[in-house]
N, C-alpha and C. Protein backbone atom coordinates (compact mmCIF):
# COMPACT_ATOMS: atom_id res chain seq x y z
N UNK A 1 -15.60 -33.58 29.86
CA UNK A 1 -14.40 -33.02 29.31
C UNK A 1 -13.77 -32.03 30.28
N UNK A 2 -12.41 -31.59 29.56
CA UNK A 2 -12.25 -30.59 31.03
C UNK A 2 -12.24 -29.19 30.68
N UNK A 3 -11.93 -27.98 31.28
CA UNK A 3 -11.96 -26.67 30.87
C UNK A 3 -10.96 -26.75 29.98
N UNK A 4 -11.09 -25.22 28.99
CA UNK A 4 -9.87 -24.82 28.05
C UNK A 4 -8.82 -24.18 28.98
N UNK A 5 -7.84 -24.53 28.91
CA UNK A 5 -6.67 -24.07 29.69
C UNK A 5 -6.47 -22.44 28.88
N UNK A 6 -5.81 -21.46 30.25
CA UNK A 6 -5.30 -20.07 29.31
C UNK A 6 -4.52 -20.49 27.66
N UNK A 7 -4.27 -21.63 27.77
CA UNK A 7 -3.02 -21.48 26.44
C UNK A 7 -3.97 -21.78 25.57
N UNK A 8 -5.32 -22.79 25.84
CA UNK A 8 -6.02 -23.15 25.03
C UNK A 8 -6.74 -21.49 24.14
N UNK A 9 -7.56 -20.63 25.23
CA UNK A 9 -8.27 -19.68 25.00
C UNK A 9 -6.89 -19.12 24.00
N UNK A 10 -6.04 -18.76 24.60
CA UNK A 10 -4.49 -17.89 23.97
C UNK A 10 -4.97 -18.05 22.47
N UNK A 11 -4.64 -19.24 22.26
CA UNK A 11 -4.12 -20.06 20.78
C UNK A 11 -5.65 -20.04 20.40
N UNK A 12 -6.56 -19.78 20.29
CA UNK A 12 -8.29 -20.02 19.83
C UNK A 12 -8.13 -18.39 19.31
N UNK A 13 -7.78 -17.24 20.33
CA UNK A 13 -7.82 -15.77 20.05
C UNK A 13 -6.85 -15.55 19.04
N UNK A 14 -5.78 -16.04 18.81
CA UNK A 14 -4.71 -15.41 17.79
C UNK A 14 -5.28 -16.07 17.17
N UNK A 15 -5.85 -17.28 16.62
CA UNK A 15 -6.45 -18.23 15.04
C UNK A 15 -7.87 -17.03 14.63
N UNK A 16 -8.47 -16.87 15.67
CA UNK A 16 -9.52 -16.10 15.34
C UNK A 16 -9.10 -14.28 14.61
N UNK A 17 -7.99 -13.66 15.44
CA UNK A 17 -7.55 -12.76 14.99
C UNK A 17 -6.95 -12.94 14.01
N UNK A 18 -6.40 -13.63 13.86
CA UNK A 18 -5.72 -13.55 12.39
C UNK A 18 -6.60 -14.06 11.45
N UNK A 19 -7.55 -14.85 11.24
CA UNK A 19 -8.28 -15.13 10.15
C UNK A 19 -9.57 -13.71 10.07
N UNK A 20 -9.61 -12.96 10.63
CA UNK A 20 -10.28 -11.82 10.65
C UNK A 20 -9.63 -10.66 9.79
N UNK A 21 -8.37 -10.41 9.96
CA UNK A 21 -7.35 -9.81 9.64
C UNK A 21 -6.81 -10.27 8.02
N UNK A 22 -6.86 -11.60 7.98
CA UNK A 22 -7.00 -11.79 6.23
C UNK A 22 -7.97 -11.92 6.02
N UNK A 23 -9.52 -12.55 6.38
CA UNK A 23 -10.44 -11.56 5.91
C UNK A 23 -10.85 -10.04 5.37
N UNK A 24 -10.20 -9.22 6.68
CA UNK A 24 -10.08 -7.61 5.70
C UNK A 24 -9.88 -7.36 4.71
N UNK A 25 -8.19 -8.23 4.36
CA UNK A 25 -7.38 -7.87 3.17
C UNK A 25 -8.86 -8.04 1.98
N UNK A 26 -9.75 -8.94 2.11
CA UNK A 26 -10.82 -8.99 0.92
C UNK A 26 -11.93 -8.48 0.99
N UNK A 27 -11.97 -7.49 1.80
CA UNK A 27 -13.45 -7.11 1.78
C UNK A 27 -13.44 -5.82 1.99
N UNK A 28 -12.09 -4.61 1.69
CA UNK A 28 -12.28 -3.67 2.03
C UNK A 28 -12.33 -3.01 0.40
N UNK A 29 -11.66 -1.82 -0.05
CA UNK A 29 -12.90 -1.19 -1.20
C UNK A 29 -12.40 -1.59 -2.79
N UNK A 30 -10.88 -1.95 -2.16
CA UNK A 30 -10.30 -2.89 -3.94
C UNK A 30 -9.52 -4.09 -3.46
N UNK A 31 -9.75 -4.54 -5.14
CA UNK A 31 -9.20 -6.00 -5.05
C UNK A 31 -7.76 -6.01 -4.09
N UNK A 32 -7.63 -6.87 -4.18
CA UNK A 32 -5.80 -7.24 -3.43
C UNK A 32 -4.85 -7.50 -4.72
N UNK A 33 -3.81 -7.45 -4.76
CA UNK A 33 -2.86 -7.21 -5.88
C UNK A 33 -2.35 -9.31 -5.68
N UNK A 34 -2.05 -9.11 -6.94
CA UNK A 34 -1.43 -10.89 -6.84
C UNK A 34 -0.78 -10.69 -5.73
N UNK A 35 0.37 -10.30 -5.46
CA UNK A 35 1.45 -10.26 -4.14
C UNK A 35 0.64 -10.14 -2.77
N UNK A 36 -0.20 -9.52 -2.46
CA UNK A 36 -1.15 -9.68 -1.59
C UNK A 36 -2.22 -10.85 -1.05
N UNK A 37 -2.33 -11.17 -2.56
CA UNK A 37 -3.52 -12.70 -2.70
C UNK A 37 -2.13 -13.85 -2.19
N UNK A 38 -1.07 -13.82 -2.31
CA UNK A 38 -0.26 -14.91 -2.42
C UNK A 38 0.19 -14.47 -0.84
N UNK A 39 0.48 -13.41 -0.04
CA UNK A 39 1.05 -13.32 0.88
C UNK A 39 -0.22 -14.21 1.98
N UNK A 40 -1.40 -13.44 1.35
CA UNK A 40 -2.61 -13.93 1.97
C UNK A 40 -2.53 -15.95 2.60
N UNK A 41 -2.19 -15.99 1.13
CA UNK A 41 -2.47 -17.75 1.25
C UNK A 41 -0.99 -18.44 2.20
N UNK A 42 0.53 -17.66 1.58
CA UNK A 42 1.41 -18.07 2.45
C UNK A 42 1.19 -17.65 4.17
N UNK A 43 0.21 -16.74 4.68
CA UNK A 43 -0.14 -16.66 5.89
C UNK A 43 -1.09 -17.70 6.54
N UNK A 44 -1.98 -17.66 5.74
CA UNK A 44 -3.15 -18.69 6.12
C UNK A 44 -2.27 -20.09 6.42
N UNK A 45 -1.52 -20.77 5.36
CA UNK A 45 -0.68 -22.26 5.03
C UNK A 45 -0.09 -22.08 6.62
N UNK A 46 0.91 -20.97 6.94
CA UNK A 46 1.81 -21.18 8.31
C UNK A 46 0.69 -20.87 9.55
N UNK A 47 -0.59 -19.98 9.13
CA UNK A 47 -1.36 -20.03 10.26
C UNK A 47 -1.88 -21.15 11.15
N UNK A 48 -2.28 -22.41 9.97
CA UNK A 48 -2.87 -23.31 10.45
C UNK A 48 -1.69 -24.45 10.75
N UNK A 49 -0.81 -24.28 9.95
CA UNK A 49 0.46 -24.76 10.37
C UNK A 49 0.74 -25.31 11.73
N UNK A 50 1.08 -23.81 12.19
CA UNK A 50 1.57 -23.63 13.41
C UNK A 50 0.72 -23.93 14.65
N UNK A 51 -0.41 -23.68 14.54
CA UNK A 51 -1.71 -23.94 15.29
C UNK A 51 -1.97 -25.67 15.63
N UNK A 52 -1.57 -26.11 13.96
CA UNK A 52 -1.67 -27.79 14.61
C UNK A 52 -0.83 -28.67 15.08
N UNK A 53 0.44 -27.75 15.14
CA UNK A 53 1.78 -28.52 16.16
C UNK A 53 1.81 -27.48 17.09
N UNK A 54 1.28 -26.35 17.38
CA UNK A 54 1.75 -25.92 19.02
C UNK A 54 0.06 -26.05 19.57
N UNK A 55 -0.60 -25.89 19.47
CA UNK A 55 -1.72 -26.20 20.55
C UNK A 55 -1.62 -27.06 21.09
N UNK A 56 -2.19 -26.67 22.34
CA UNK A 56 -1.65 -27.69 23.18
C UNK A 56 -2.82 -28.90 23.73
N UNK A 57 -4.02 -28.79 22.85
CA UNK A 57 -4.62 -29.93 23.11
C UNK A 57 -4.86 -30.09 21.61
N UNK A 58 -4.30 -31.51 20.99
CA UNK A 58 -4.26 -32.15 20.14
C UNK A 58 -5.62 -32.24 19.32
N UNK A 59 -6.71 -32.29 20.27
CA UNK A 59 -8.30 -32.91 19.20
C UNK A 59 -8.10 -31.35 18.64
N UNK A 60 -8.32 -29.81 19.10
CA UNK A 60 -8.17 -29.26 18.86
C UNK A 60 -7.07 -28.35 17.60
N UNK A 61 -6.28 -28.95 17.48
CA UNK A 61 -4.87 -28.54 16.64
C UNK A 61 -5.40 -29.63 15.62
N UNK A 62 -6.30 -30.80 15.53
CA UNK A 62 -6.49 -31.66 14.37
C UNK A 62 -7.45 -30.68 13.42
N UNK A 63 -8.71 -30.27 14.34
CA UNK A 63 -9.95 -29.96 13.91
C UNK A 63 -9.23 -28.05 13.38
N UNK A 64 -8.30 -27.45 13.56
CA UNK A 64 -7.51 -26.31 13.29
C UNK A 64 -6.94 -26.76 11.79
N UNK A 65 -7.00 -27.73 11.86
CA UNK A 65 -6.28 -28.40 9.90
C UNK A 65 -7.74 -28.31 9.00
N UNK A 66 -8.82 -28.42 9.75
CA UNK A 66 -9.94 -27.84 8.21
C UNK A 66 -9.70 -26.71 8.03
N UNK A 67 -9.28 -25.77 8.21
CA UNK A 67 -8.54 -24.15 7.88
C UNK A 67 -8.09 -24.80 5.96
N UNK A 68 -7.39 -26.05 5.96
CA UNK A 68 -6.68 -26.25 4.88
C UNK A 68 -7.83 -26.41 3.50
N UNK A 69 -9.03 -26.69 3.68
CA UNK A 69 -10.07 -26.57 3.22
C UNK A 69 -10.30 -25.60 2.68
N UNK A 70 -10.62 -24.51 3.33
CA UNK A 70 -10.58 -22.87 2.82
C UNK A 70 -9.40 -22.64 1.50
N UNK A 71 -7.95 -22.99 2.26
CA UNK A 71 -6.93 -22.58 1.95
C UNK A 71 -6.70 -22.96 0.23
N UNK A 72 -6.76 -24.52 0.27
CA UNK A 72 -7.01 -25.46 -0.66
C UNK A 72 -8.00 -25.00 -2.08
N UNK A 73 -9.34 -24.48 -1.64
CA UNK A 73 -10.13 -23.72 -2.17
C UNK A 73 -9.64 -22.30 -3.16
N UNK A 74 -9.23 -21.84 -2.08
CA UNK A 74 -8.76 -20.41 -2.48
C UNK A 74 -7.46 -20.45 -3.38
N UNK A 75 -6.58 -21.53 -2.92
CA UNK A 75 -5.64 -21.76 -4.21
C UNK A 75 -5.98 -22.37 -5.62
N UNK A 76 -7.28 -22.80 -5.63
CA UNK A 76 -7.44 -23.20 -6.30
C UNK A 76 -8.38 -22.31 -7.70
N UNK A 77 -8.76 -21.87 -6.50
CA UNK A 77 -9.76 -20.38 -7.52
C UNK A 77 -8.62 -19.13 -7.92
N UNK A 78 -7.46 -18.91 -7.37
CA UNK A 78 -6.75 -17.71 -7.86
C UNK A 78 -5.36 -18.08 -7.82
N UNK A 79 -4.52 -19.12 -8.45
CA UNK A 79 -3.33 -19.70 -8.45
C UNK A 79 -3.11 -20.74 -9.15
N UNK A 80 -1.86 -21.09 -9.57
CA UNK A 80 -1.39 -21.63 -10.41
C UNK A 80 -1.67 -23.35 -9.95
N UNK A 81 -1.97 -24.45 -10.98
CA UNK A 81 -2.08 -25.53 -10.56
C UNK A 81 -0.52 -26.40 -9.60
N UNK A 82 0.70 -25.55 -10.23
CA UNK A 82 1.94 -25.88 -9.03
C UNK A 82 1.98 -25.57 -8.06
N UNK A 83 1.15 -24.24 -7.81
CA UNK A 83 1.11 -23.24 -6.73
C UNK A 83 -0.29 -24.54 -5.50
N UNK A 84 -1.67 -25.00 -6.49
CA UNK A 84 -2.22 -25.50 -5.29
C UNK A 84 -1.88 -27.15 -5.29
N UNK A 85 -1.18 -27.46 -6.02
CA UNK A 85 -0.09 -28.58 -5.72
C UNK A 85 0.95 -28.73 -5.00
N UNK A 86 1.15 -27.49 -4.27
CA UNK A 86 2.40 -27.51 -3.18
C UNK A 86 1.54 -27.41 -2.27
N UNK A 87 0.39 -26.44 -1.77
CA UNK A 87 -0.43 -26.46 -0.71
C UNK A 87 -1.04 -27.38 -0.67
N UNK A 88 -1.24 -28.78 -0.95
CA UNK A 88 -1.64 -29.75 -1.12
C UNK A 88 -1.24 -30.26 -0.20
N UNK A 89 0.35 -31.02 -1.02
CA UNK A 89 0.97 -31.91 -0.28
C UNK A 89 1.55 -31.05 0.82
N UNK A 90 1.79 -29.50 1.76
CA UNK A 90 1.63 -29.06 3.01
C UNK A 90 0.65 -29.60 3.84
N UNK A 91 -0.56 -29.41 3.03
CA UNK A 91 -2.07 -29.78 3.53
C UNK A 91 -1.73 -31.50 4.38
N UNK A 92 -1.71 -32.04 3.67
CA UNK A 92 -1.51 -33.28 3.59
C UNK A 92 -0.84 -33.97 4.53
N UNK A 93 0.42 -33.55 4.67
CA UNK A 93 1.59 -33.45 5.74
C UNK A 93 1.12 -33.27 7.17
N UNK A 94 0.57 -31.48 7.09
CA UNK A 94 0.17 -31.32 8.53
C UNK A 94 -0.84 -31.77 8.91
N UNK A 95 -1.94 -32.45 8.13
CA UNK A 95 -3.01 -32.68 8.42
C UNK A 95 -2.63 -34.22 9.02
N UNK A 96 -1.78 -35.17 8.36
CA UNK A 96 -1.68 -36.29 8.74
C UNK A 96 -1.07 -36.01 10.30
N UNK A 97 0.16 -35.27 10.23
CA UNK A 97 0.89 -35.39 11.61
C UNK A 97 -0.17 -34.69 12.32
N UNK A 98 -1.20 -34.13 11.80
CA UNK A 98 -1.76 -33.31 13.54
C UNK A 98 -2.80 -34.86 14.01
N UNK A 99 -3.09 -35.07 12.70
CA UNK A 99 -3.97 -36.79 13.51
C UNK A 99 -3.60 -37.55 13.80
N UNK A 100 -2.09 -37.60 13.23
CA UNK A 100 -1.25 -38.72 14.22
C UNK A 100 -1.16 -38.36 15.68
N UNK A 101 -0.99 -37.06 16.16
CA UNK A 101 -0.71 -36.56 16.83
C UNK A 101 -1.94 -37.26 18.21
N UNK A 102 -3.25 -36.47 17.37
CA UNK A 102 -4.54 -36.72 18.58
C UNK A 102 -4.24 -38.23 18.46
N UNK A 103 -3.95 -39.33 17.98
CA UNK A 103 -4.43 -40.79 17.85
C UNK A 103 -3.28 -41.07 19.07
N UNK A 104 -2.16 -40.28 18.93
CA UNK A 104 -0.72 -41.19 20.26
C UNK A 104 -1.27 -40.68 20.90
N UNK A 105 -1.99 -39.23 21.41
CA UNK A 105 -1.98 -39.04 22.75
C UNK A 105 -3.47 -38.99 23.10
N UNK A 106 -4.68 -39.63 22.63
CA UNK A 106 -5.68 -40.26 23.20
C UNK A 106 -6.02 -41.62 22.27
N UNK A 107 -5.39 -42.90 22.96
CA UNK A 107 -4.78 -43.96 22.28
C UNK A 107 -7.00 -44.48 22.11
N UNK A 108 -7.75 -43.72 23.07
CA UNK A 108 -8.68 -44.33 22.84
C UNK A 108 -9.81 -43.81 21.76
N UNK A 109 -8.89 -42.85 21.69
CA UNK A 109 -9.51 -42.09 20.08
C UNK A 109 -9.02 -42.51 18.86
N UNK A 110 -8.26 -43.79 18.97
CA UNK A 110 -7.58 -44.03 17.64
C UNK A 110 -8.83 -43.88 16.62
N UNK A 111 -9.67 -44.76 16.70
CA UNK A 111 -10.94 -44.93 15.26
C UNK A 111 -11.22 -43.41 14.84
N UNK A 112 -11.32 -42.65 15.67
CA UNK A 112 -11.95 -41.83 15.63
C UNK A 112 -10.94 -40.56 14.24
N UNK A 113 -9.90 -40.41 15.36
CA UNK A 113 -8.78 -39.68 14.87
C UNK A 113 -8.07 -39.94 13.22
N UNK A 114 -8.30 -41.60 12.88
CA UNK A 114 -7.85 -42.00 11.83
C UNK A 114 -8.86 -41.76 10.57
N UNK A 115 -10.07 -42.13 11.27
CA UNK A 115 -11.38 -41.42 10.51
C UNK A 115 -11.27 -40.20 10.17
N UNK A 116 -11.14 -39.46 11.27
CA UNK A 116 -11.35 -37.97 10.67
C UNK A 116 -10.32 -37.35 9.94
N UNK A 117 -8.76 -37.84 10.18
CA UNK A 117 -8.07 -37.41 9.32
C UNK A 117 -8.24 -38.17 7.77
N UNK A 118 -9.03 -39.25 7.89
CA UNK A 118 -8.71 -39.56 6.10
C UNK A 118 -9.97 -39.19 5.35
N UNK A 119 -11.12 -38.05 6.08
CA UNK A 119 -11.95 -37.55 5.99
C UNK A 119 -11.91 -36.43 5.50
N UNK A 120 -10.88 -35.44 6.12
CA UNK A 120 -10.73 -34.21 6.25
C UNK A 120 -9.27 -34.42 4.87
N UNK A 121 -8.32 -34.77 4.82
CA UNK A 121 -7.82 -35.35 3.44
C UNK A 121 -8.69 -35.23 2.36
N UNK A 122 -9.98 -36.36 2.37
CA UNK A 122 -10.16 -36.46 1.21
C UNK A 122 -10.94 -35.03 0.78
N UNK A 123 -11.79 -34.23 1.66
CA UNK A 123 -12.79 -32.97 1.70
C UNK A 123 -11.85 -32.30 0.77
N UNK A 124 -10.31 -31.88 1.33
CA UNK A 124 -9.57 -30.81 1.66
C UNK A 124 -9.32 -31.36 -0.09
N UNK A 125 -8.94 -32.15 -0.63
CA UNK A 125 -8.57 -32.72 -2.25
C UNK A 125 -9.70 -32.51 -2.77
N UNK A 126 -11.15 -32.80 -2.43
CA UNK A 126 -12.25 -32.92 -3.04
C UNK A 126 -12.42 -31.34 -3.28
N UNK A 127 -12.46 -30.43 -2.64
CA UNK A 127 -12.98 -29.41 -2.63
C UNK A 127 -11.65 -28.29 -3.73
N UNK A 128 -10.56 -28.83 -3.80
CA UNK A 128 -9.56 -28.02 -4.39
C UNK A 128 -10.16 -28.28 -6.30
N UNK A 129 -10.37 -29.96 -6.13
CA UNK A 129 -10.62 -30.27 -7.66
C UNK A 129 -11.84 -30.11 -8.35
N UNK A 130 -12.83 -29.91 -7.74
CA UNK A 130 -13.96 -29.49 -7.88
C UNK A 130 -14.32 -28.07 -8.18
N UNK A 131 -13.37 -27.36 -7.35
CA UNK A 131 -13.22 -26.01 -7.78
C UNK A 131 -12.96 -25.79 -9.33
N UNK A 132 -11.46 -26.31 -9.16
CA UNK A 132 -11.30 -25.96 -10.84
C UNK A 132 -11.88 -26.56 -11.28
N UNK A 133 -12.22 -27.59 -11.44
CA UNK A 133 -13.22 -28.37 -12.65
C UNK A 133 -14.78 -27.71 -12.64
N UNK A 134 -14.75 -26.51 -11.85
CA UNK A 134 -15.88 -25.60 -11.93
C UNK A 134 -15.46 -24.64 -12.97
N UNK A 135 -14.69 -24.40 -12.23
CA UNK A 135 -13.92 -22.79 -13.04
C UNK A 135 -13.90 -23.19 -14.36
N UNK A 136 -13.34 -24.17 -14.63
CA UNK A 136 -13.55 -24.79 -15.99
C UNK A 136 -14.79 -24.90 -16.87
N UNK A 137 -15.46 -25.26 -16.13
CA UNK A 137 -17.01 -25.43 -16.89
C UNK A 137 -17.39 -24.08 -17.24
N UNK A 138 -16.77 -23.50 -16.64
CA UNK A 138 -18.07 -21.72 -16.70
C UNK A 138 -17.63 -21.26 -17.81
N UNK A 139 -18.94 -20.63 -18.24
CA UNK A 139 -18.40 -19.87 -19.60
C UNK A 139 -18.12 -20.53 -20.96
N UNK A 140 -17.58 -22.13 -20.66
CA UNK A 140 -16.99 -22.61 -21.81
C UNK A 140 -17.45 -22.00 -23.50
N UNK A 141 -19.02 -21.85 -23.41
CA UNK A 141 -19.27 -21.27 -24.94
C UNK A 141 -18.42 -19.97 -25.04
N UNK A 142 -18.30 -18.89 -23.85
CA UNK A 142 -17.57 -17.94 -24.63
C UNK A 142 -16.13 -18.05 -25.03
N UNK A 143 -15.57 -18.74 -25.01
CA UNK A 143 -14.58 -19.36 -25.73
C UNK A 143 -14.29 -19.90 -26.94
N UNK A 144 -15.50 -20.34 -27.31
CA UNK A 144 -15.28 -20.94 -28.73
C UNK A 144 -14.86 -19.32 -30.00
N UNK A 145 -13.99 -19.84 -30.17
CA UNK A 145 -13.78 -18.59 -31.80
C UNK A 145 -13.02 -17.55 -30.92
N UNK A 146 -12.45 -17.82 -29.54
CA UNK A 146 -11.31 -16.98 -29.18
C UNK A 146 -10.08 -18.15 -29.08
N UNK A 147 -10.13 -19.38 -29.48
CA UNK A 147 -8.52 -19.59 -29.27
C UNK A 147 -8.72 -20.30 -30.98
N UNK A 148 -7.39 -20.27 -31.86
CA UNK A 148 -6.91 -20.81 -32.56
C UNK A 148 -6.86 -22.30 -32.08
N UNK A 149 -7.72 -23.02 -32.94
CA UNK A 149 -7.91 -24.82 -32.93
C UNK A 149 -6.15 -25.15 -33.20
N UNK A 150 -5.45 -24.35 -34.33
CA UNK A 150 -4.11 -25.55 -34.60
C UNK A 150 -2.87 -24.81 -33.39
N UNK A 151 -2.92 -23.76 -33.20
CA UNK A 151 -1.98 -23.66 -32.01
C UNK A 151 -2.43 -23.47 -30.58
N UNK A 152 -3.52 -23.22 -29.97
CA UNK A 152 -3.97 -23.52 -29.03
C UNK A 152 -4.00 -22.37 -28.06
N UNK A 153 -3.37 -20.79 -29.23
CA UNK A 153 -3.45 -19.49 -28.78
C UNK A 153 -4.38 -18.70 -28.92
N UNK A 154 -4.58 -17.68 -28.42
CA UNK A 154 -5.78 -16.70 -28.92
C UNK A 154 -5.25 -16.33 -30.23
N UNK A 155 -7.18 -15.95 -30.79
CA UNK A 155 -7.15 -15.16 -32.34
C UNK A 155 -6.45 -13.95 -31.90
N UNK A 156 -5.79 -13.45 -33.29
CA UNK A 156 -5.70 -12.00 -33.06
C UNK A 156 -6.82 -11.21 -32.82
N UNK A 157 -7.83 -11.07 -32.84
CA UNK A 157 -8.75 -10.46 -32.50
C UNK A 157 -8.77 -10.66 -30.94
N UNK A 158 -8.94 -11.84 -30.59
CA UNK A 158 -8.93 -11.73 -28.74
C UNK A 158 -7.73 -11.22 -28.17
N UNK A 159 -6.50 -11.80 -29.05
CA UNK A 159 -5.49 -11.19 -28.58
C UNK A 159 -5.17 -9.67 -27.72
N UNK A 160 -5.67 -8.72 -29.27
CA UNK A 160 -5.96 -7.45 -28.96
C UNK A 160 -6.78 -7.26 -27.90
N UNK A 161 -8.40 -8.03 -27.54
CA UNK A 161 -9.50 -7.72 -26.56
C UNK A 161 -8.77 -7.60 -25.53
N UNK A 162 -8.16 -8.32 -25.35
CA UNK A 162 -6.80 -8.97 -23.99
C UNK A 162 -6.05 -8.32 -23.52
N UNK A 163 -5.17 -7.67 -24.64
CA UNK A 163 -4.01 -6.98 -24.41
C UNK A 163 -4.84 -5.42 -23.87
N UNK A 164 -5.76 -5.22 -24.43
CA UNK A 164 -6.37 -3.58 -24.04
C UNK A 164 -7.13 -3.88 -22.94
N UNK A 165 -7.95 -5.34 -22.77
CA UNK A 165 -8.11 -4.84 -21.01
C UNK A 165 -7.16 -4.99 -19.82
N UNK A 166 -6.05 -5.09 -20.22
CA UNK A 166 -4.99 -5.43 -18.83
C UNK A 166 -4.36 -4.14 -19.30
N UNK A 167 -3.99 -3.39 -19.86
CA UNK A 167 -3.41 -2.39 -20.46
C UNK A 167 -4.74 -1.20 -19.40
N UNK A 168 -5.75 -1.09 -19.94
CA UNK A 168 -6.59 -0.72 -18.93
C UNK A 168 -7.02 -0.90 -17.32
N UNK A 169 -6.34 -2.08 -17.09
CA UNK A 169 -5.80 -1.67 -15.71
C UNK A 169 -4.96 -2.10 -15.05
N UNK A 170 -3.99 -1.16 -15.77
CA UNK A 170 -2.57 -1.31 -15.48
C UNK A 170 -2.56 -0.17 -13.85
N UNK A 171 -3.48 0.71 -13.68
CA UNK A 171 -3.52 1.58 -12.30
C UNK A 171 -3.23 0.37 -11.29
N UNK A 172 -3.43 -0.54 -11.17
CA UNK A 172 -3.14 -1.12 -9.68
C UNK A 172 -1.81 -1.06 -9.31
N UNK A 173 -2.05 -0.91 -8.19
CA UNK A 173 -0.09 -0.36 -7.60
C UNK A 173 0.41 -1.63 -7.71
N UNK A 174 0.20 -2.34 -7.11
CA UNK A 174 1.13 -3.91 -6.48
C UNK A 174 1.91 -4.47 -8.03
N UNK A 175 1.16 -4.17 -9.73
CA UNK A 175 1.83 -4.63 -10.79
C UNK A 175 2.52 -3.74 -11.53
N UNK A 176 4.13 -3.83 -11.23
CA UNK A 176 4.64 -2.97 -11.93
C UNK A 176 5.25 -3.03 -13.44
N UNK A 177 5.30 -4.26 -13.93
CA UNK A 177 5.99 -4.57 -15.24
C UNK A 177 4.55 -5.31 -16.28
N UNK A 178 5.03 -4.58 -17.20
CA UNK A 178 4.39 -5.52 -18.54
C UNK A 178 5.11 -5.96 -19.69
N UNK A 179 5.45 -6.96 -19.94
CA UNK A 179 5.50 -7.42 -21.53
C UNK A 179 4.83 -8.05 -22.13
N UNK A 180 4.89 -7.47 -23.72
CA UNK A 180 4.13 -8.01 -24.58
C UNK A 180 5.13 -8.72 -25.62
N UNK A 181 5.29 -9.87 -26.00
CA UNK A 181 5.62 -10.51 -27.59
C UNK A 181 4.83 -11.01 -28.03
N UNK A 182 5.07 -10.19 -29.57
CA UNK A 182 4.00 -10.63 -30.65
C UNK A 182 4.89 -11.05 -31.96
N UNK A 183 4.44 -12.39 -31.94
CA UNK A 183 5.50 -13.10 -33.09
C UNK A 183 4.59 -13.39 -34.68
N UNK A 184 4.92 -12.98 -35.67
CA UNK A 184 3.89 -12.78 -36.81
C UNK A 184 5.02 -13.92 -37.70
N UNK A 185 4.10 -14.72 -38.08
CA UNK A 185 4.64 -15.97 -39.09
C UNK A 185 4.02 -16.01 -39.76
N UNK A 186 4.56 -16.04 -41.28
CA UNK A 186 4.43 -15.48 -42.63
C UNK A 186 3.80 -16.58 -43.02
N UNK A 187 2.78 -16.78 -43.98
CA UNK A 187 2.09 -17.50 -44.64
C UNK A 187 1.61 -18.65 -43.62
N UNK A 188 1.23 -18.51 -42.43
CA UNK A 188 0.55 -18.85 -41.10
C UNK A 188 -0.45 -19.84 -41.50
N UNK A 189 -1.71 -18.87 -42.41
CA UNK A 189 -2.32 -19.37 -42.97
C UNK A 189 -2.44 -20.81 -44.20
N UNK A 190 -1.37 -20.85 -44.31
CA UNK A 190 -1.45 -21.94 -45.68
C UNK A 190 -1.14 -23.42 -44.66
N UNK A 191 -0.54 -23.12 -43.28
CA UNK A 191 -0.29 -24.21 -42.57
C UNK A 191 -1.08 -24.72 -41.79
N UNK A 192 -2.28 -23.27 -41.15
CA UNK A 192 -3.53 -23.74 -40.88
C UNK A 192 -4.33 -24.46 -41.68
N UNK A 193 -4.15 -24.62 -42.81
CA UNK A 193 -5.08 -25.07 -43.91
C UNK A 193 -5.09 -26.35 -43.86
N UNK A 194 -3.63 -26.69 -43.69
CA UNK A 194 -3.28 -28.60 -43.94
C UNK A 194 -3.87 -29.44 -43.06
């Protein structure tokens, strides 16, 4: 093979610095605020982004798209299912064009390149749905007798549990608004019954 060119080392030091640097954001003495967790993930998405259309050696800028793995993951554990349905099909996108990429310009890596991108695809999907369908499993018993079977909301009793622990920590800076509606329908009960 041949040496890493300066641009190669260049582009290896800023991927490394910057994934160090959103590392911090999680490991220093409090949580990160939603706006933080989301800036986090819109950094990471353009980090690896950018890394697998400007590097300038292709096998490299392919194998820079398992980043989307992590990414994929992490949207999936703290974000909305639209939210890791758009990082998806990003995922998806750059991951295909960065293996198209290595397959035109080492025509003798085609097997290789086509492999690993429909490899690294399926990981990068496998690992997002697996997540939640974890997150899902956990806990399930403590749930039973906190949501209402005919509307599919919490009891008033959890309601309240709910409303007083976010009310309790309302101190985090990054959330500044709360609302609450509470809609009370009269003889509720006689319709649960039917």
């Amino acid at each position: 093979g041949r040496c890493p060119t300066l641009a190669d080392l260049a582009m290896g030091l800023v991927f490394t610095i910057s994934c160090l640097a959103l590392a911090l954001l999680w490991v220093r003495g409090r949580w990160p605020t939603s706006r933080q967790a989301g800036l986090c993930l819109a950094a990471g998405m353009a980090l690896v982004t950018v890394l697998a259309f400007c590097w300038p050696n292709p096998v490299a800028a392919a194998i820079a798209t398992t980043g989307f793995v992590v990414l994929s993951t992490f949207a999936a554990v703290f974000f909305s299912l639209r939210t890791l349905i758009a990082c998806a099909g990003i995922a998806a996108i750059v991951i295909t064009a960065a293996h198209v990429r290595w397959a035109h310009s080492r025509p003798d890596d085609l097997n290789v390149a086509i492999a690993s991108g429909i490899l690294l695809l399926l990981v990068t999907a496998f690992a997002a749905i697996i997540t939640r369908t974890l997150i899902g499993l956990i806990d399930t018993d403590h749930f039973i007798g906190t949501i209402e079977p005919v509307t599919g909301l919490l009891t008033r009793d959890s309601f309240n549990d709910g409303v007083a622990q976010m009310l309790g920590t309302r101190a985090r800076s990054g959330d500044r608004y709360l609302t609450i509606i509470v809609i009370s329908l009269d003889s509720f009960a006689v319709a649960a019954q039917l």
